[in-house]
PDB file of N, CA and C in Angstrom:
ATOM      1  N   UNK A   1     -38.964 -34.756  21.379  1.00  0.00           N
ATOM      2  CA  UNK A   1     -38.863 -33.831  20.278  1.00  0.00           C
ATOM      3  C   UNK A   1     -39.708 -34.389  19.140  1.00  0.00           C
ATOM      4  N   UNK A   2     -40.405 -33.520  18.676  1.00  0.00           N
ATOM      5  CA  UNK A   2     -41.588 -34.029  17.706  1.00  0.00           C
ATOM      6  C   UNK A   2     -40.827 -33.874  16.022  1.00  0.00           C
ATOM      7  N   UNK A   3     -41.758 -34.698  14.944  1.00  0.00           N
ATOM      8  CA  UNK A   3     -40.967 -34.227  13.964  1.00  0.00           C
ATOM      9  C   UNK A   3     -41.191 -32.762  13.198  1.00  0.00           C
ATOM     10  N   UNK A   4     -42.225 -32.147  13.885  1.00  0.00           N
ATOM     11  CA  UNK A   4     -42.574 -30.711  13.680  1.00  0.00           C
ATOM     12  C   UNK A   4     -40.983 -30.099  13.608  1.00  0.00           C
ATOM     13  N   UNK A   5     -40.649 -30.481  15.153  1.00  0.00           N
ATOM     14  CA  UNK A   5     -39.494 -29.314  15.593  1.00  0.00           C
ATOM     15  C   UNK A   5     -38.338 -29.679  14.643  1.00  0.00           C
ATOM     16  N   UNK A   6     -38.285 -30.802  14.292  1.00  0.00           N
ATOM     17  CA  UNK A   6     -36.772 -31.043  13.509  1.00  0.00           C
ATOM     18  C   UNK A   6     -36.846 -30.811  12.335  1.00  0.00           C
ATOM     19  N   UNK A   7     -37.868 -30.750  11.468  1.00  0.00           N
ATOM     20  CA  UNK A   7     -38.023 -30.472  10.827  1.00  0.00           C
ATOM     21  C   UNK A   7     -37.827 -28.592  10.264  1.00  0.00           C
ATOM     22  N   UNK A   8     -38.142 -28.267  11.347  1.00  0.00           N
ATOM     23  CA  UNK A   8     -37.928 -26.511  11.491  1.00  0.00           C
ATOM     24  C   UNK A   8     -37.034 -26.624  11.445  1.00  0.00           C
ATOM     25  N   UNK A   9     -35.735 -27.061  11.917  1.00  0.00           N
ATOM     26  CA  UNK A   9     -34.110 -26.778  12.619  1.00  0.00           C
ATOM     27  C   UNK A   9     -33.784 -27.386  11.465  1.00  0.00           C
ATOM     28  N   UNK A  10     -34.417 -28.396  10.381  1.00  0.00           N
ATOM     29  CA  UNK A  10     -33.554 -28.764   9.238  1.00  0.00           C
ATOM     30  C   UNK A  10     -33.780 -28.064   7.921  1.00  0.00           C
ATOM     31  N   UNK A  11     -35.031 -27.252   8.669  1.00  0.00           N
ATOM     32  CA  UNK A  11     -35.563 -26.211   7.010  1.00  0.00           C
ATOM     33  C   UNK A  11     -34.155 -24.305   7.369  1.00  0.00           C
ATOM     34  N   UNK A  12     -34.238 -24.548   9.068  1.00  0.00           N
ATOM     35  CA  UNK A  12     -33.107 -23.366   9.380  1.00  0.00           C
ATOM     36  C   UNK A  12     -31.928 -23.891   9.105  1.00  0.00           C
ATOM     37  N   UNK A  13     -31.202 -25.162   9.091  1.00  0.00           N
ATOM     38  CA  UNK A  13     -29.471 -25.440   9.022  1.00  0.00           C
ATOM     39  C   UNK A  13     -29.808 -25.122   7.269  1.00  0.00           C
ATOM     40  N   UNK A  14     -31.017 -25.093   6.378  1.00  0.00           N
ATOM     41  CA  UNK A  14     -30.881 -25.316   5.120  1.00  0.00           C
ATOM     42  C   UNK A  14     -31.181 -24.010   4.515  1.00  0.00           C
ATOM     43  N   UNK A  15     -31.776 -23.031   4.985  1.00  0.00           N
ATOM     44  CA  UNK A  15     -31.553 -21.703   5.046  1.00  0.00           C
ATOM     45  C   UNK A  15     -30.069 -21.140   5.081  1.00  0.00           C
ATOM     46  N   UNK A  16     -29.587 -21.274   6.444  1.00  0.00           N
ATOM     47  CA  UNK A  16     -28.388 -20.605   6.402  1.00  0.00           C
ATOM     48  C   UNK A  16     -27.430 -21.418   5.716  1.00  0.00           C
ATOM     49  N   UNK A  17     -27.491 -22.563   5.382  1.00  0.00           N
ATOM     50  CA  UNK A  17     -26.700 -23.038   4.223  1.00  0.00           C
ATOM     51  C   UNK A  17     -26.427 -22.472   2.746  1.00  0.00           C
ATOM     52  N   UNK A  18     -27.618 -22.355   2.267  1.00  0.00           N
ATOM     53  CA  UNK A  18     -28.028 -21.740   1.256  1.00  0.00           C
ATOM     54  C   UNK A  18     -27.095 -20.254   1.399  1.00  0.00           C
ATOM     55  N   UNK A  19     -27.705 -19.321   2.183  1.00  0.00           N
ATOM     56  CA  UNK A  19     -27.063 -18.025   2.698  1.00  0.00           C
ATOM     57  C   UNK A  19     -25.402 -17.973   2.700  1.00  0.00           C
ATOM     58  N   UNK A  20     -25.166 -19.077   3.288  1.00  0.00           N
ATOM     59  CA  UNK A  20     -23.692 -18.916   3.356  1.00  0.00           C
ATOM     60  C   UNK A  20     -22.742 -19.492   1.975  1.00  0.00           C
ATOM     61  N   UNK A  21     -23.663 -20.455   1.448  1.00  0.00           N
ATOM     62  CA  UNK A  21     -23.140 -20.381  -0.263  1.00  0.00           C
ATOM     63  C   UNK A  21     -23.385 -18.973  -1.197  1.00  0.00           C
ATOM     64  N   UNK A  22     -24.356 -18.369  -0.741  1.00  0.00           N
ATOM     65  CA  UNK A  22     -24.218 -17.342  -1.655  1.00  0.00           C
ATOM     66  C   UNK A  22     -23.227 -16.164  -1.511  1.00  0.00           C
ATOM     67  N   UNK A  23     -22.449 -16.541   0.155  1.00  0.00           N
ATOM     68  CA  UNK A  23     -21.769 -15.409   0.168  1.00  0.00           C
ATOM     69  C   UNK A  23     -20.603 -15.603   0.026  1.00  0.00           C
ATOM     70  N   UNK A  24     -19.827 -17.110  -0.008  1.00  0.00           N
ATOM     71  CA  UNK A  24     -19.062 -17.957  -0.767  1.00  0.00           C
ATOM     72  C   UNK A  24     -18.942 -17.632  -2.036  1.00  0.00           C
ATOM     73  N   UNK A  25     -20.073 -17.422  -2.837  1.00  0.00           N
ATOM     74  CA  UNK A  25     -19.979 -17.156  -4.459  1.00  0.00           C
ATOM     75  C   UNK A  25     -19.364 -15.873  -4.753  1.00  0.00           C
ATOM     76  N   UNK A  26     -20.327 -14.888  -3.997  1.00  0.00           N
ATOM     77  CA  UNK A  26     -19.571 -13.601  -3.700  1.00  0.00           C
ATOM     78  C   UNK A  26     -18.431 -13.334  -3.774  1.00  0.00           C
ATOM     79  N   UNK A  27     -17.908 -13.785  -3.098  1.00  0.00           N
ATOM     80  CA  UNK A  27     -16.311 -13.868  -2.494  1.00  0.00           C
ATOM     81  C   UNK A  27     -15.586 -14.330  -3.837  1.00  0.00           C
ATOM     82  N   UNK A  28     -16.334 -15.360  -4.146  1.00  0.00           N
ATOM     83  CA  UNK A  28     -15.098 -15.803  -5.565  1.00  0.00           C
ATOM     84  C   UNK A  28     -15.361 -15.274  -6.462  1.00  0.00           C
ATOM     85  N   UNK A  29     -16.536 -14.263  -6.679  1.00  0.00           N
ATOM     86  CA  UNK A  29     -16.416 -13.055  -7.701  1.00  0.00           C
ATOM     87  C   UNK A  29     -15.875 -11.865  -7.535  1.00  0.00           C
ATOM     88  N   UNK A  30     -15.349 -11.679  -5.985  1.00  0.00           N
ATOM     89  CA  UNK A  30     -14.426 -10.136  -5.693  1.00  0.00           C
ATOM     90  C   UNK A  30     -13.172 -10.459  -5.958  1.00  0.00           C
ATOM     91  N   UNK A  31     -13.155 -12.322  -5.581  1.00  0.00           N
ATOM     92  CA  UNK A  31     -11.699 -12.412  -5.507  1.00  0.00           C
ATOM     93  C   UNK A  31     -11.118 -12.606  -7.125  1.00  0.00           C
ATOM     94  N   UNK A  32     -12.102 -13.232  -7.931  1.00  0.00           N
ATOM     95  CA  UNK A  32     -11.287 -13.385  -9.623  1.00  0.00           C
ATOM     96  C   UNK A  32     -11.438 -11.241  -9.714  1.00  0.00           C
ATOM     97  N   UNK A  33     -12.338 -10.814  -9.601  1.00  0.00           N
ATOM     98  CA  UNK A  33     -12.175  -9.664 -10.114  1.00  0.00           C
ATOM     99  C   UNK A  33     -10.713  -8.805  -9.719  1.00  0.00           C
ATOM    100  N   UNK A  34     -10.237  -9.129  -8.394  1.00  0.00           N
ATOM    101  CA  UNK A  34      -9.663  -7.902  -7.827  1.00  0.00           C
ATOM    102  C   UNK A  34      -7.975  -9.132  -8.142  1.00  0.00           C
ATOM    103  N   UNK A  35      -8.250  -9.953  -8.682  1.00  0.00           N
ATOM    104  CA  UNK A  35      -7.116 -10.732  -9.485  1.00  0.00           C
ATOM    105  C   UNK A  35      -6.858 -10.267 -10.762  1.00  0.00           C
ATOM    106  N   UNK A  36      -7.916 -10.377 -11.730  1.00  0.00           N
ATOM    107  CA  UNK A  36      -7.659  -9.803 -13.032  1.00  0.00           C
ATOM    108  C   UNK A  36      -7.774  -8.226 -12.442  1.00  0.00           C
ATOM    109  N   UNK A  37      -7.533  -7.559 -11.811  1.00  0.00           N
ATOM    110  CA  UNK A  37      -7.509  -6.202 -11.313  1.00  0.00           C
ATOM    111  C   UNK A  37      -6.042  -5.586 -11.401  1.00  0.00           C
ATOM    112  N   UNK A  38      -5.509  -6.861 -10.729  1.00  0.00           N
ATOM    113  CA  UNK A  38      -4.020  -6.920 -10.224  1.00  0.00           C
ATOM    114  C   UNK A  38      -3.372  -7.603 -11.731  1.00  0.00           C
ATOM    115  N   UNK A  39      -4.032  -8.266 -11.968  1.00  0.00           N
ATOM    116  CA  UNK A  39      -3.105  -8.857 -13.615  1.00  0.00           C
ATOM    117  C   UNK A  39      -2.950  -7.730 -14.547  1.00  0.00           C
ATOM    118  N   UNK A  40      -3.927  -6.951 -14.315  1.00  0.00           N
ATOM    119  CA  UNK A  40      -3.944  -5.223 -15.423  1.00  0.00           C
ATOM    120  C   UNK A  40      -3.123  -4.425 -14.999  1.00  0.00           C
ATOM    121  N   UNK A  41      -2.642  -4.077 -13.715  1.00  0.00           N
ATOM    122  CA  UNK A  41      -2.215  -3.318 -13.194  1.00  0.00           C
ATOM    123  C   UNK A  41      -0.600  -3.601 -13.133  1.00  0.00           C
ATOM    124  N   UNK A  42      -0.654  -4.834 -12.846  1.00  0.00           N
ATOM    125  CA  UNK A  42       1.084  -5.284 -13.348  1.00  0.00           C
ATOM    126  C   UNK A  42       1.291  -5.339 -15.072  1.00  0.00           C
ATOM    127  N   UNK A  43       0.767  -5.093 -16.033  1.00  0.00           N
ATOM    128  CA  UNK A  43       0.659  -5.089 -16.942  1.00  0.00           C
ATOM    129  C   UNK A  43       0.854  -3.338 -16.902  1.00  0.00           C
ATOM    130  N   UNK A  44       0.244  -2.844 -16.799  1.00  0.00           N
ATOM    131  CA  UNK A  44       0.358  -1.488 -16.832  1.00  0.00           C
ATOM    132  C   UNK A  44       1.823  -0.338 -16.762  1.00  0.00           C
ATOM    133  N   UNK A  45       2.482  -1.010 -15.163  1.00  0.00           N
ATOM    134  CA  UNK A  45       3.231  -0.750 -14.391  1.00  0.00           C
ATOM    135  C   UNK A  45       4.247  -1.495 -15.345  1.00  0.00           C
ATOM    136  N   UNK A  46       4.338  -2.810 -15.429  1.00  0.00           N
ATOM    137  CA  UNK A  46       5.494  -3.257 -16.574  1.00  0.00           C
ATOM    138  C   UNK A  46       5.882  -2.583 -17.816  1.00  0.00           C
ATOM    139  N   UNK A  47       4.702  -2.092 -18.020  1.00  0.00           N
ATOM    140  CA  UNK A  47       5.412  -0.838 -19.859  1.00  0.00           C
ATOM    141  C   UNK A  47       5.594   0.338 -19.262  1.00  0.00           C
ATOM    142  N   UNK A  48       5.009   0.791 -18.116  1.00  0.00           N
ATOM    143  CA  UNK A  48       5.472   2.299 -17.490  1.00  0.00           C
ATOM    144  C   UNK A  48       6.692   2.121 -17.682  1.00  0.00           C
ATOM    145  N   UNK A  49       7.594   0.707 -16.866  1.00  0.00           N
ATOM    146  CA  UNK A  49       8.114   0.820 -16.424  1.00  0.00           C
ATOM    147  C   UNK A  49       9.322   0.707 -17.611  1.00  0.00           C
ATOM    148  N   UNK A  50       8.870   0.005 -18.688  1.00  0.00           N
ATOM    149  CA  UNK A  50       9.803  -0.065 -19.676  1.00  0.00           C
ATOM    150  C   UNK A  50       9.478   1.172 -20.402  1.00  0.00           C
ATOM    151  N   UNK A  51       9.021   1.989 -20.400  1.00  0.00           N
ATOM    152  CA  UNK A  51       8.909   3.160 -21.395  1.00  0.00           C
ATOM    153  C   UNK A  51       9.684   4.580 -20.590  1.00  0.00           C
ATOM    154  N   UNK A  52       9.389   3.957 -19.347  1.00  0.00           N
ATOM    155  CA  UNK A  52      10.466   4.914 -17.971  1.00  0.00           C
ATOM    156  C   UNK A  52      11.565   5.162 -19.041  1.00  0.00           C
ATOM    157  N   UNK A  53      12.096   3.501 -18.965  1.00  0.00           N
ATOM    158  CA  UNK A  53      13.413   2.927 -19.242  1.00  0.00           C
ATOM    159  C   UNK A  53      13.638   3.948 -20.180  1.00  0.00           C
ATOM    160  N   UNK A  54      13.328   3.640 -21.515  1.00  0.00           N
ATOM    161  CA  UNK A  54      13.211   4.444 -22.694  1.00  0.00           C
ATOM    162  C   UNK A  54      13.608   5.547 -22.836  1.00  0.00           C
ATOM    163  N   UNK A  55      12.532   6.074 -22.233  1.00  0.00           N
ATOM    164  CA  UNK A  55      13.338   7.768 -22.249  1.00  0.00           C
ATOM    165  C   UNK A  55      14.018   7.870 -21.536  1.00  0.00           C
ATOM    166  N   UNK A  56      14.532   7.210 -19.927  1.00  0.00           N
ATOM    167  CA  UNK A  56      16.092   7.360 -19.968  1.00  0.00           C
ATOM    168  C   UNK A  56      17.514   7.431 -20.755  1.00  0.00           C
ATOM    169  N   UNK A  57      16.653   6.073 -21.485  1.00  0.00           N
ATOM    170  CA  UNK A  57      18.535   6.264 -22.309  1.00  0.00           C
ATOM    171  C   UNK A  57      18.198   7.328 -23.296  1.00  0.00           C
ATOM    172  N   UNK A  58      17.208   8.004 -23.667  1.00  0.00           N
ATOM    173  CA  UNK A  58      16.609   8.888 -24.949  1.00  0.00           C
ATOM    174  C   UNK A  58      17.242  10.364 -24.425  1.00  0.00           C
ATOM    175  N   UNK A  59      16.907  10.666 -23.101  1.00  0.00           N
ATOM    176  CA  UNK A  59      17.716  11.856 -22.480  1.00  0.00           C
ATOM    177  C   UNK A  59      19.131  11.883 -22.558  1.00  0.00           C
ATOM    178  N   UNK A  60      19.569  10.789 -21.835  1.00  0.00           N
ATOM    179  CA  UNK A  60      20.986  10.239 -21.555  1.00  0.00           C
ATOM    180  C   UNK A  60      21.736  10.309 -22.736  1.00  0.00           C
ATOM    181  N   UNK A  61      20.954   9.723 -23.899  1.00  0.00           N
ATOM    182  CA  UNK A  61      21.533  10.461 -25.346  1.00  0.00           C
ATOM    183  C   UNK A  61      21.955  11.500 -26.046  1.00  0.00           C
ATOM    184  N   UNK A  62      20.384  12.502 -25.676  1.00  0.00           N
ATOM    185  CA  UNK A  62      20.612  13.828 -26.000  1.00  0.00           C
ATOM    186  C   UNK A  62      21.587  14.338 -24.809  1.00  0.00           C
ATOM    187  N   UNK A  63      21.438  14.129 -24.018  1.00  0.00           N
ATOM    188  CA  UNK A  63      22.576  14.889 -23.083  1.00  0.00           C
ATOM    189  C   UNK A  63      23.832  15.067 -23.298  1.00  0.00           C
ATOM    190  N   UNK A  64      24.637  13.200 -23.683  1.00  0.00           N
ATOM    191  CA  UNK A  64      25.439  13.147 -24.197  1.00  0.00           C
ATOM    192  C   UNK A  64      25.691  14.198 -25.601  1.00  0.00           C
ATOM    193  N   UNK A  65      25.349  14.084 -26.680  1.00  0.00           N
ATOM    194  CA  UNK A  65      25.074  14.666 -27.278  1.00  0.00           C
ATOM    195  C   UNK A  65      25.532  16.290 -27.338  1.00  0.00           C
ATOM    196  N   UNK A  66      25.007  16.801 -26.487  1.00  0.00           N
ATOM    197  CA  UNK A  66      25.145  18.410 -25.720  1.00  0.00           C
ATOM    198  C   UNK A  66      26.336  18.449 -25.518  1.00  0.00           C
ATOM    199  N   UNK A  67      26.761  17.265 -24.815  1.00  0.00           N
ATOM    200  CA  UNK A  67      28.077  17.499 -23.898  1.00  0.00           C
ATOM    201  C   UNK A  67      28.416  17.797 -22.540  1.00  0.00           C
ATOM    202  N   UNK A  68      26.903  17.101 -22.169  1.00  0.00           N
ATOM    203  CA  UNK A  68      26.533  17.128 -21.007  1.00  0.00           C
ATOM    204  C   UNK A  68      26.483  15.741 -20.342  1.00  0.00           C
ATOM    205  N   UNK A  69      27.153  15.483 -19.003  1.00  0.00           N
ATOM    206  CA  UNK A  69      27.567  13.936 -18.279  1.00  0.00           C
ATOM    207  C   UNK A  69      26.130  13.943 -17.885  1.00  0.00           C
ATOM    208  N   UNK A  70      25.047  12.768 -18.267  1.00  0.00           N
ATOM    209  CA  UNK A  70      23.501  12.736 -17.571  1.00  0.00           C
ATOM    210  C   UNK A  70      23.763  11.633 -16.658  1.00  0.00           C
ATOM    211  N   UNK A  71      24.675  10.461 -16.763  1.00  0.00           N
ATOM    212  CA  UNK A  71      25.233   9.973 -14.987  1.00  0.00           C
ATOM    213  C   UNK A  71      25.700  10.740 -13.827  1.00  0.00           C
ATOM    214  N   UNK A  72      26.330  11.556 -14.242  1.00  0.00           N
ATOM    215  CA  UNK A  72      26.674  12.399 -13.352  1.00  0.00           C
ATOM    216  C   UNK A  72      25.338  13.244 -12.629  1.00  0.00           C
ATOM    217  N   UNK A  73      24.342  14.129 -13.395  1.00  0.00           N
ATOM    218  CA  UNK A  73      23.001  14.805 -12.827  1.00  0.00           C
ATOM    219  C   UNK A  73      22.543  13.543 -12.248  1.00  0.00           C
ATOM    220  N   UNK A  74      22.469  12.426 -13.057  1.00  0.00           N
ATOM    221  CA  UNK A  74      21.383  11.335 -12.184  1.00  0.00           C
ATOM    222  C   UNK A  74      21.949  11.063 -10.815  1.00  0.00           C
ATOM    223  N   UNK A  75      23.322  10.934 -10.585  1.00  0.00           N
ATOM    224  CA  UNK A  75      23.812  10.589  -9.381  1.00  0.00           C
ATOM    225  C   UNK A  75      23.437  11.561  -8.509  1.00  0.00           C
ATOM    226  N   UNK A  76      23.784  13.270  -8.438  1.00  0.00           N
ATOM    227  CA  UNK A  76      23.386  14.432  -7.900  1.00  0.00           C
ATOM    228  C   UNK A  76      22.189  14.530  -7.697  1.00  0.00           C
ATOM    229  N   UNK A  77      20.959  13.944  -8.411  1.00  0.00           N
ATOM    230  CA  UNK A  77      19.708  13.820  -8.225  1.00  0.00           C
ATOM    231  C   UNK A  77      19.324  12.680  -7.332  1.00  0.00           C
ATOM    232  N   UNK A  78      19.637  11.582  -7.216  1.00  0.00           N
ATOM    233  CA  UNK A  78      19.813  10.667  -6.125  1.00  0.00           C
ATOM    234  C   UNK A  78      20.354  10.821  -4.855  1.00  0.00           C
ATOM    235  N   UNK A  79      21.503  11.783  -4.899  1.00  0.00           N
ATOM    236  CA  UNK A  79      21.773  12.205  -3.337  1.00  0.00           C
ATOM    237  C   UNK A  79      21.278  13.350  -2.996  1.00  0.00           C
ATOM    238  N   UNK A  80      20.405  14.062  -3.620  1.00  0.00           N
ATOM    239  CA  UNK A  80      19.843  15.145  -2.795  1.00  0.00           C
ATOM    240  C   UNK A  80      18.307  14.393  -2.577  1.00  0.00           C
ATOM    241  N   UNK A  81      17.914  13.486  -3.357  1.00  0.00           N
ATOM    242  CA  UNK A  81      16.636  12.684  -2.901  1.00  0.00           C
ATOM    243  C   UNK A  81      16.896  12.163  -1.646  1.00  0.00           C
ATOM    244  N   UNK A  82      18.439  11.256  -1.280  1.00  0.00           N
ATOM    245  CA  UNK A  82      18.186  10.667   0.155  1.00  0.00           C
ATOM    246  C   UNK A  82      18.666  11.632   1.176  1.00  0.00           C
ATOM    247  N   UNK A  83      19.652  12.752   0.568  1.00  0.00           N
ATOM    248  CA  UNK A  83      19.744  13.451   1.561  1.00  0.00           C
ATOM    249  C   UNK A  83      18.051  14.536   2.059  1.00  0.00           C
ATOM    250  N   UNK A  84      17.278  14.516   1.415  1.00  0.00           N
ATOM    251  CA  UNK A  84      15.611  14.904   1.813  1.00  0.00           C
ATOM    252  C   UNK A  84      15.290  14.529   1.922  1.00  0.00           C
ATOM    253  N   UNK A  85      14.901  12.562   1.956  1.00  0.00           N
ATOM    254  CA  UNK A  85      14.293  11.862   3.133  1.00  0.00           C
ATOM    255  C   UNK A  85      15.062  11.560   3.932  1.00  0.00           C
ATOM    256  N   UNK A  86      16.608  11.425   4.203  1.00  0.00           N
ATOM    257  CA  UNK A  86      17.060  11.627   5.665  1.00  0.00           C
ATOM    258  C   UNK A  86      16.697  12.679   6.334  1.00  0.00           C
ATOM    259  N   UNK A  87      16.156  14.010   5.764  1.00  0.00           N
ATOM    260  CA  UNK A  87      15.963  15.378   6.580  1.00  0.00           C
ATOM    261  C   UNK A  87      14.206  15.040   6.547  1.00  0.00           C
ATOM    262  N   UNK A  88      13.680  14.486   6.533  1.00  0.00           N
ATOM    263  CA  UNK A  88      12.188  13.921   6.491  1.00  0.00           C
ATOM    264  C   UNK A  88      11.978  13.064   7.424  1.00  0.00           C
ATOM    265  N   UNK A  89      12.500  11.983   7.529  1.00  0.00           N
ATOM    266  CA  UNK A  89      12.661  11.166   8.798  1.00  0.00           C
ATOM    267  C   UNK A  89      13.201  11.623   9.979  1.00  0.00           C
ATOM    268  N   UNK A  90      14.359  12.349   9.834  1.00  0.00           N
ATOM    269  CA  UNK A  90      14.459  12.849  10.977  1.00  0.00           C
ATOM    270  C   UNK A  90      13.695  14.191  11.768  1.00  0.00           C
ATOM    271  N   UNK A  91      13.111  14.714  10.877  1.00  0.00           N
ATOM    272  CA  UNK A  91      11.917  15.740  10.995  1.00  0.00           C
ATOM    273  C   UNK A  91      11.185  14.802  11.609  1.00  0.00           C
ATOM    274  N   UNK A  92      10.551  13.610  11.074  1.00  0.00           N
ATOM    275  CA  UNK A  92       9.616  12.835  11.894  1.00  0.00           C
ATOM    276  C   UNK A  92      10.041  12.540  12.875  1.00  0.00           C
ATOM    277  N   UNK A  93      11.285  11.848  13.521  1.00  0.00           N
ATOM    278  CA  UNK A  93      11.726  11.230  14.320  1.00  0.00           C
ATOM    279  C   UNK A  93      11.322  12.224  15.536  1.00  0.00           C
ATOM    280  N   UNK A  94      12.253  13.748  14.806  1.00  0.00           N
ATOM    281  CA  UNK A  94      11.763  14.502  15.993  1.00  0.00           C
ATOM    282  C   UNK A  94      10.486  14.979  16.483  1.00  0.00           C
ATOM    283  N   UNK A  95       9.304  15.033  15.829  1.00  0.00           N
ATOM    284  CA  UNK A  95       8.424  15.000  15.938  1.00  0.00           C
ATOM    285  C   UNK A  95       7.571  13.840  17.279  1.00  0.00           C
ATOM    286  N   UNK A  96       8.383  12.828  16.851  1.00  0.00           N
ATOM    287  CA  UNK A  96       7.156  11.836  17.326  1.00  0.00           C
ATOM    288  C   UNK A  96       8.269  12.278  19.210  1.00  0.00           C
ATOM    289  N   UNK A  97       9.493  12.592  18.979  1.00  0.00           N
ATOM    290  CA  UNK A  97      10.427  12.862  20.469  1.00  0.00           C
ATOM    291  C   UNK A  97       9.616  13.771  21.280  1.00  0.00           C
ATOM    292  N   UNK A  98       9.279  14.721  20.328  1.00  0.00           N
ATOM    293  CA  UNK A  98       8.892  15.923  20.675  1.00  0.00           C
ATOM    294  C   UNK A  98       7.374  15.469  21.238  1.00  0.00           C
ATOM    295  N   UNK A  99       6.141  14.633  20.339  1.00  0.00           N
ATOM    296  CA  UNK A  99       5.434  14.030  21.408  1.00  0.00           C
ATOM    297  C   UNK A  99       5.726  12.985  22.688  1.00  0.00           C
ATOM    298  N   UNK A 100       6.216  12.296  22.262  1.00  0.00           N
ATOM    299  CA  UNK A 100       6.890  11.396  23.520  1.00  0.00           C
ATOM    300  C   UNK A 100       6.803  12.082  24.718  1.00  0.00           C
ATOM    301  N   UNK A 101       8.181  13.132  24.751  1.00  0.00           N
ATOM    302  CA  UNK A 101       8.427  14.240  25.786  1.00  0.00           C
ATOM    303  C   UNK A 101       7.312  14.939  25.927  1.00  0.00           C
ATOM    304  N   UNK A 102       5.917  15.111  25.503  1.00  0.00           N
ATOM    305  CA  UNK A 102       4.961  16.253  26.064  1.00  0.00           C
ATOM    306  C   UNK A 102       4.252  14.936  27.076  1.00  0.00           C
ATOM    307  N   UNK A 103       3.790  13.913  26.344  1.00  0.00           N
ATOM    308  CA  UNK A 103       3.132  12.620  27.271  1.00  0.00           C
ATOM    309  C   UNK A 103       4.040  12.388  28.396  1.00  0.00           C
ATOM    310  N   UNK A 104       5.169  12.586  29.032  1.00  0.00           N
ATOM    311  CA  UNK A 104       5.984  12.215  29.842  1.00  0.00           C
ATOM    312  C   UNK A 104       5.668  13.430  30.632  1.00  0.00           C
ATOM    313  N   UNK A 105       5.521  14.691  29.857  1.00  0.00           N
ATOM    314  CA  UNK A 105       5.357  15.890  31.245  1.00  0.00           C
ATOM    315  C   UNK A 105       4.045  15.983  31.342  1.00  0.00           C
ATOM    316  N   UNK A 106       3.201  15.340  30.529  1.00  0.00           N
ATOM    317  CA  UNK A 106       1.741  15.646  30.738  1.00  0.00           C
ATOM    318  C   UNK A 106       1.539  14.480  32.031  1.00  0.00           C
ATOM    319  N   UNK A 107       2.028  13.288  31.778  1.00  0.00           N
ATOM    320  CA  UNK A 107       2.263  12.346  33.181  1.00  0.00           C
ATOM    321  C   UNK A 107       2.768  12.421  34.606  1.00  0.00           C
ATOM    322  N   UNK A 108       3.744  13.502  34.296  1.00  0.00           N
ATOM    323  CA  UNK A 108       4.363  14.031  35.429  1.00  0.00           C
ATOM    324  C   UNK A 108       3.744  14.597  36.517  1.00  0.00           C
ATOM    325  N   UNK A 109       3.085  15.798  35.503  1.00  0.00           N
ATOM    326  CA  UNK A 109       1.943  16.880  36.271  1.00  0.00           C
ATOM    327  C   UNK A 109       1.064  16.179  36.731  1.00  0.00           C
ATOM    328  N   UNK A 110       0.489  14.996  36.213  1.00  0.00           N
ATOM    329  CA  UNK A 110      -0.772  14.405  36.859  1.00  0.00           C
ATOM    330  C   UNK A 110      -0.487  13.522  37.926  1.00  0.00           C
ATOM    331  N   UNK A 111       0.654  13.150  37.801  1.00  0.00           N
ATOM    332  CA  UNK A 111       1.434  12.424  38.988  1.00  0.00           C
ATOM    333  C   UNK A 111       1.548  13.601  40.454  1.00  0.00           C
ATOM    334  N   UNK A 112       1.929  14.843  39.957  1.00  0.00           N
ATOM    335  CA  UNK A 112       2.452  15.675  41.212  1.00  0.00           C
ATOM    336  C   UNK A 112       1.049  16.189  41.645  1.00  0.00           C
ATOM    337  N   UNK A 113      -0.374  16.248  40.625  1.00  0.00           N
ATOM    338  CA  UNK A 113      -1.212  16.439  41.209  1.00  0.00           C
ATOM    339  C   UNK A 113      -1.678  15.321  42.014  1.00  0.00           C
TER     340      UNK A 113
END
């Protein structure tokens, strides 16, 4: 092996060296970005979530107020929410039965053929 050739193979390991640091750098500029991405976004979601709060008890007030129980609607509003994703899931459930059972007769037929 001459020093021509090693010389090639040490100018190529120093190429793709190079190459693969730059895509290293890359990476740690998607990754701080899509970090401070996520630091904004929990920031965001944290005052939603306290301003949610807020006008809960702000309703819950006026309701009171009226003379109207707003624990009571909130509870009634919570069980007709899970009672419509229990009727959602089980819509799915049957759904995916209902494919199941067509792949089982679509198997069948190709079996009896």
């Amino acid at each position: 092996m001459g020093l021509g050739s090693t010389a090639k193979k040490i100018q190529g390991l120093s190429d793709r060296a190079e190459a693969m640091y730059k895509q290293v750098q890359k990476l740690q500029q998607r990754i701080t970005s899509l970090e401070e991405e996520m630091d904004e976004t929990h920031d965001t979601v944290t005052r939603m979530d306290h301003q949610l709060t807020e006008q809960r008890e702000l309703l819950l007030a006026i309701a009171e107020e009226q003379g109207i129980d707003g624990e009571q609607i909130l509870a009634e509003a919570a069980i007709d929410e899970a009672e419509f994703a229990n009727a959602e899931a089980d819509a799915g459930d049957a759904t995916d039965s209902d494919a199941d059972d067509s792949t089982a007769s679509d198997a069948s037929d190709a079996t009896a053929e």
